[in-house]
Protein backbone atom coordinates (compact mmCIF):
# COMPACT_ATOMS: atom_id res chain seq x y z
CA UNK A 1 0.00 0.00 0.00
CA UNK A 2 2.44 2.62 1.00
CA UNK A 3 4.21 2.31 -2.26
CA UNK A 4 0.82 3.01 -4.41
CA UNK A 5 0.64 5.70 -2.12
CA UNK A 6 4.33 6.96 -2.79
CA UNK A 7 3.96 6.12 -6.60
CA UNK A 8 0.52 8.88 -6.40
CA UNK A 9 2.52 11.14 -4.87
CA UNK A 10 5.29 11.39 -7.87
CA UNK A 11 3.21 11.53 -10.58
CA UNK A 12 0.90 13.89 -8.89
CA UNK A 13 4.54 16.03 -8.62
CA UNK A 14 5.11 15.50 -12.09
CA UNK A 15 1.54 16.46 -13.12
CA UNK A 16 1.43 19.64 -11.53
CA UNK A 17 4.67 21.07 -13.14
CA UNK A 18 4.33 22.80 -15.93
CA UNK A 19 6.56 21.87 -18.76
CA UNK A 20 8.58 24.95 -18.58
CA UNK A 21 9.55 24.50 -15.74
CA UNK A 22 13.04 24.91 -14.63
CA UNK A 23 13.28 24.85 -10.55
CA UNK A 24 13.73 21.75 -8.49
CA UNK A 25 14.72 21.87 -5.17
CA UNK A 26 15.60 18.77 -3.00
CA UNK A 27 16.78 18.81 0.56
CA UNK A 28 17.66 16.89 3.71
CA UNK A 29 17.05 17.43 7.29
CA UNK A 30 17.61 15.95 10.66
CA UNK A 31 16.07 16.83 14.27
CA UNK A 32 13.61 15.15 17.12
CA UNK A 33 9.89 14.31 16.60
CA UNK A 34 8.04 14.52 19.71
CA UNK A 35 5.05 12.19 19.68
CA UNK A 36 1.72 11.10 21.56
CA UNK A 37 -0.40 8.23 21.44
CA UNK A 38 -4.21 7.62 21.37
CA UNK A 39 -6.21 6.12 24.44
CA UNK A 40 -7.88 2.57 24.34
CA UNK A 41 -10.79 0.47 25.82
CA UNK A 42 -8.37 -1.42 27.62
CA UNK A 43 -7.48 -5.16 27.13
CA UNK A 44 -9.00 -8.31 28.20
CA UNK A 45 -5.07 -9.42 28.56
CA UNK A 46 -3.67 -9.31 32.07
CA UNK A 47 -0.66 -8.12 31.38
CA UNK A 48 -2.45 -4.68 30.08
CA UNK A 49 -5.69 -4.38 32.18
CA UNK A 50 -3.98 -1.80 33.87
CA UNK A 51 -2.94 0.12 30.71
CA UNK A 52 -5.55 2.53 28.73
CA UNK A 53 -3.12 4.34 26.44
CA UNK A 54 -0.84 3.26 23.45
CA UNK A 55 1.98 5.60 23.08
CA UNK A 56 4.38 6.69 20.41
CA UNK A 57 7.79 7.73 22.09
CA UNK A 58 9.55 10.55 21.07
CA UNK A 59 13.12 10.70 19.14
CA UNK A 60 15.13 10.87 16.57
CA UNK A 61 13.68 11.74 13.07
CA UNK A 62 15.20 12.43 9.77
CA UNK A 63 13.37 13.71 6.47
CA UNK A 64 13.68 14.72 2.49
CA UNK A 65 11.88 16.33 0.16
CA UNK A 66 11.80 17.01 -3.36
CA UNK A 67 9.75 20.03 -4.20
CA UNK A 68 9.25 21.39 -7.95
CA UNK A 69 8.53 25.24 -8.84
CA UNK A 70 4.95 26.09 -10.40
CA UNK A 71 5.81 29.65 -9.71
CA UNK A 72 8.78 31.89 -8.03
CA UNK A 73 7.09 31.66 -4.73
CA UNK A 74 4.97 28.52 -4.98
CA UNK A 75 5.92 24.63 -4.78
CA UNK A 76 4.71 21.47 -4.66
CA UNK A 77 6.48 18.82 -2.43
CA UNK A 78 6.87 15.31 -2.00
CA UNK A 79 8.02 14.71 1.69
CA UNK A 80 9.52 12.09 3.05
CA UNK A 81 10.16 11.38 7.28
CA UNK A 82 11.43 8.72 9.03
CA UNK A 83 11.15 9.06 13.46
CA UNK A 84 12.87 6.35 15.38
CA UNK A 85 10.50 5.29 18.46
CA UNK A 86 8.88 2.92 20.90
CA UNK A 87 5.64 1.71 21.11
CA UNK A 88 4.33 1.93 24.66
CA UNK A 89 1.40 1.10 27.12
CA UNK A 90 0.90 3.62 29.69
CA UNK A 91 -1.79 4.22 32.78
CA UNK A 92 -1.65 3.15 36.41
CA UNK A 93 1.07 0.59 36.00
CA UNK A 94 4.84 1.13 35.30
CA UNK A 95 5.18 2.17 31.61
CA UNK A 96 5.56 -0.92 28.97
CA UNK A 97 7.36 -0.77 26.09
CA UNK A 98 5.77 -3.51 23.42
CA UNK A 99 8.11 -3.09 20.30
CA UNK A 100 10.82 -0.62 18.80
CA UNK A 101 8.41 0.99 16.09
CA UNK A 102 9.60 3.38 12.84
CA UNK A 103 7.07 6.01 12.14
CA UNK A 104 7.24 7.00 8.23
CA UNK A 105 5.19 9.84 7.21
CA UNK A 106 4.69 10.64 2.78
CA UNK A 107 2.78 13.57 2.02
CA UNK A 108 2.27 15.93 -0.98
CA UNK A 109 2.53 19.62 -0.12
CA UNK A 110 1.87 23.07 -1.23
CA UNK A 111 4.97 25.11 0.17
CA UNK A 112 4.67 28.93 -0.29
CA UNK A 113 7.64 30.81 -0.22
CA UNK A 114 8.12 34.46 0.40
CA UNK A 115 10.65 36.69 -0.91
CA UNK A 116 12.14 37.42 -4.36
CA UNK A 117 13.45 34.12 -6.11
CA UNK A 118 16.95 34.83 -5.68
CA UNK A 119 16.31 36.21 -2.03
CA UNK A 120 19.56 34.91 0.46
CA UNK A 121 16.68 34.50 3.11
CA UNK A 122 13.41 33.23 2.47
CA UNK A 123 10.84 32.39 4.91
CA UNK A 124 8.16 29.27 3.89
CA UNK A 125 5.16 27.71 5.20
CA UNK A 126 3.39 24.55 4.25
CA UNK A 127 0.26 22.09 4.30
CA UNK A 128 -0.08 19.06 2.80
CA UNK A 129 -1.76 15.35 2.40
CA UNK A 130 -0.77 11.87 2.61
CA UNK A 131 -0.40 9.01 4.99
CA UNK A 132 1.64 7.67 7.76
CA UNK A 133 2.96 4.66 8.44
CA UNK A 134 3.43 2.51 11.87
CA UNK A 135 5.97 0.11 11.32
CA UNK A 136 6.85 -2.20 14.68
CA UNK A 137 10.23 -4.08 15.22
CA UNK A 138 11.37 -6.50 17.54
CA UNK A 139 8.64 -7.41 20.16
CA UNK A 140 9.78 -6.14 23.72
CA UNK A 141 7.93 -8.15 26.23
CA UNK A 142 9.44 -10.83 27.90
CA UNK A 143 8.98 -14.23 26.85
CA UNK A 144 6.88 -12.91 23.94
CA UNK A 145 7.50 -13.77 20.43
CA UNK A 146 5.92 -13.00 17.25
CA UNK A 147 5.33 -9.99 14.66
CA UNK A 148 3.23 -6.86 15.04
CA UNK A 149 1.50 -6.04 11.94
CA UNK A 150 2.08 -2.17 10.53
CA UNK A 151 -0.34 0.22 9.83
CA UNK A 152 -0.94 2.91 7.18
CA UNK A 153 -3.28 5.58 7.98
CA UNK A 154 -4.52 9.19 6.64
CA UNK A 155 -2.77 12.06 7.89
CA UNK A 156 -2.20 15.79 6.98
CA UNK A 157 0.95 17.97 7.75
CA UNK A 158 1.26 21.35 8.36
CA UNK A 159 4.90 23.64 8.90
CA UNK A 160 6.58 26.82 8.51
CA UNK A 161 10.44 27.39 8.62
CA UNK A 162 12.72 29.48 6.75
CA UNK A 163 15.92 28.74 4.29
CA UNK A 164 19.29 30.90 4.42
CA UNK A 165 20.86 30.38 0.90
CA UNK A 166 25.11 30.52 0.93
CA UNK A 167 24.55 30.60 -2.29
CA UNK A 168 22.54 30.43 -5.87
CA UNK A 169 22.16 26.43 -5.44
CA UNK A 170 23.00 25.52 -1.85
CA UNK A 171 21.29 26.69 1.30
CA UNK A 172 20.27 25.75 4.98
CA UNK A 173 16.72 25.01 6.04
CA UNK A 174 15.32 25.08 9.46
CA UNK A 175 12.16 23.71 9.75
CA UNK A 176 8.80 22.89 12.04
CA UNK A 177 6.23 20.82 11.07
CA UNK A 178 3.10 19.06 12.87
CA UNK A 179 2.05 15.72 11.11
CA UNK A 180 -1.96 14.36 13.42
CA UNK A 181 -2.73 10.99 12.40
CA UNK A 182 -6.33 10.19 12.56
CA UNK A 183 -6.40 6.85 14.30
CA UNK A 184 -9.88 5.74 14.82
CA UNK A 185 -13.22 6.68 16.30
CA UNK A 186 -14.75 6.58 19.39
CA UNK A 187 -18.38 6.69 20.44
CA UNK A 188 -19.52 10.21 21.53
CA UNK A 189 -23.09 9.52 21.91
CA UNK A 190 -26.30 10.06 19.93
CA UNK A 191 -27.14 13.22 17.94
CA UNK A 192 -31.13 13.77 17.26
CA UNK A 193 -32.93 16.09 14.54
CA UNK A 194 -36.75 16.41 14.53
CA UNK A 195 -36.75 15.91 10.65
CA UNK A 196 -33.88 13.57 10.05
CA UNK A 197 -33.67 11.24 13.22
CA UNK A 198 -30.93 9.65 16.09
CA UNK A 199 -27.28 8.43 14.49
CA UNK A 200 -24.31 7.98 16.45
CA UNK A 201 -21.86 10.51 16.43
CA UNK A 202 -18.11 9.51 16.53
CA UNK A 203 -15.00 11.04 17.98
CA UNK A 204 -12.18 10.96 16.36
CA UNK A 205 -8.78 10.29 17.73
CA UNK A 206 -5.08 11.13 16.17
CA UNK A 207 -1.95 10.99 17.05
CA UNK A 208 0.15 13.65 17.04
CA UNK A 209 3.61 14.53 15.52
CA UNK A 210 5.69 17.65 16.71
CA UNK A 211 9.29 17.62 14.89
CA UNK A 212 12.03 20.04 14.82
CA UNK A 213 14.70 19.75 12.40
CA UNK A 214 17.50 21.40 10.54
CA UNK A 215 19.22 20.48 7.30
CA UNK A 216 21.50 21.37 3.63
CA UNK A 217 18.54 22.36 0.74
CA UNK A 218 19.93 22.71 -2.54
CA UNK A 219 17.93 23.67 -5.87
CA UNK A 220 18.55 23.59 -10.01
């Protein structure tokens, strides 16, 4: 699945460039992703009756894009991230880690950048969509064996940073960028109309992605 999804992300790149287009900028970045989890029903399991959260832990994170010009100040982006984490049970109990876990995030943006073209500083901000990725490793637990299935879902992303160019074609890029995951749904109760009738009304949950990173950007 996630390569259909990164395969619709480069030809949606390649569609939206016009042909005469000459700009292509491509960069790499490094920082630390802080991270939260979503909260369960609990588990039938004795080992987690006392937990009622699943957590991703925070670290390391690394990321590249590859963003092509539709105008001087406009872009569109294919983003790539990588965060290095846990997965975790939390509530009354001591914490319990379950797995190492890799959380990989590939979204499409629209980055809008401000200044004149060949500005030495230029400020940017972005939004995009796409899909994240829960990948588990080795299994924790003690005398547990076994594989955790991944899991792809929908997310958006949403940042701001700025670029200092050295020069024509190489610069650095500082970056933040907020990446919620919607998760699932939770029952919020009933909502009634005279006309229309009762349905059930569902809460959604995400998780949430906070990352800070710095990089190189260089552009053609």
């Amino acid at each position: 699945m996630v390569r259909r999804i990164v395969a619709g992300f480069l030809f949606v790149l390649v569609a939206s460039a016009p042909l005469g287009a000459q700009k292509v900028e491509v960069s790499f970045g490094a920082g630390y992703t802080t991270s939260e989890g979503v909260t369960t029903q609990g588990s039938s399991l004795p080992v987690f009756a006392q937990y009622n959260k699943i957590d991703v832990v925070s670290g390391g994170a690394f990321n590249l894009t590859f963003g092509v010009n539709v105008t001087p100040q406009a872009q569109i982006e294919f983003l790539y991230s990588r965060q290095s984490s846990k997965l975790r049970a939390t509530g009354v109990g001591a914490d319990l880690d379950i797995s190492n876990l890799h959380v990989d995030n590939y979204h499409v943006n629209f980055v809008y950048n401000w200044g004149e073209e060949d500005a030495k500083v230029r400020p940017f901000a972005f939004g995009g969509l796409g899909a994240t990725y829960y990948g588990p490793g080795s299994i924790l637990l003690p005398n547990v064996s076994g594989q955790i299935s991944g899991n792809t879902q929908f997310s958006t992303d949403w940042g701001a940073g700025v670029k200092f160019y050295i020069n024509k074609n190489v610069g650095i890029k500082g970056m933040a960028r907020w990446t919620p995951t919607y998760i699932k749904s939770t029952s919020a109760g009933y909502w009634c109309d005279p006309f229309y009738g009762c349905w059930l009304v569902g809460d959604p949950d995400y998780s949430h992605q906070f990352e800070m990173s710095g990089g190189i950007t260089f552009r053609f």
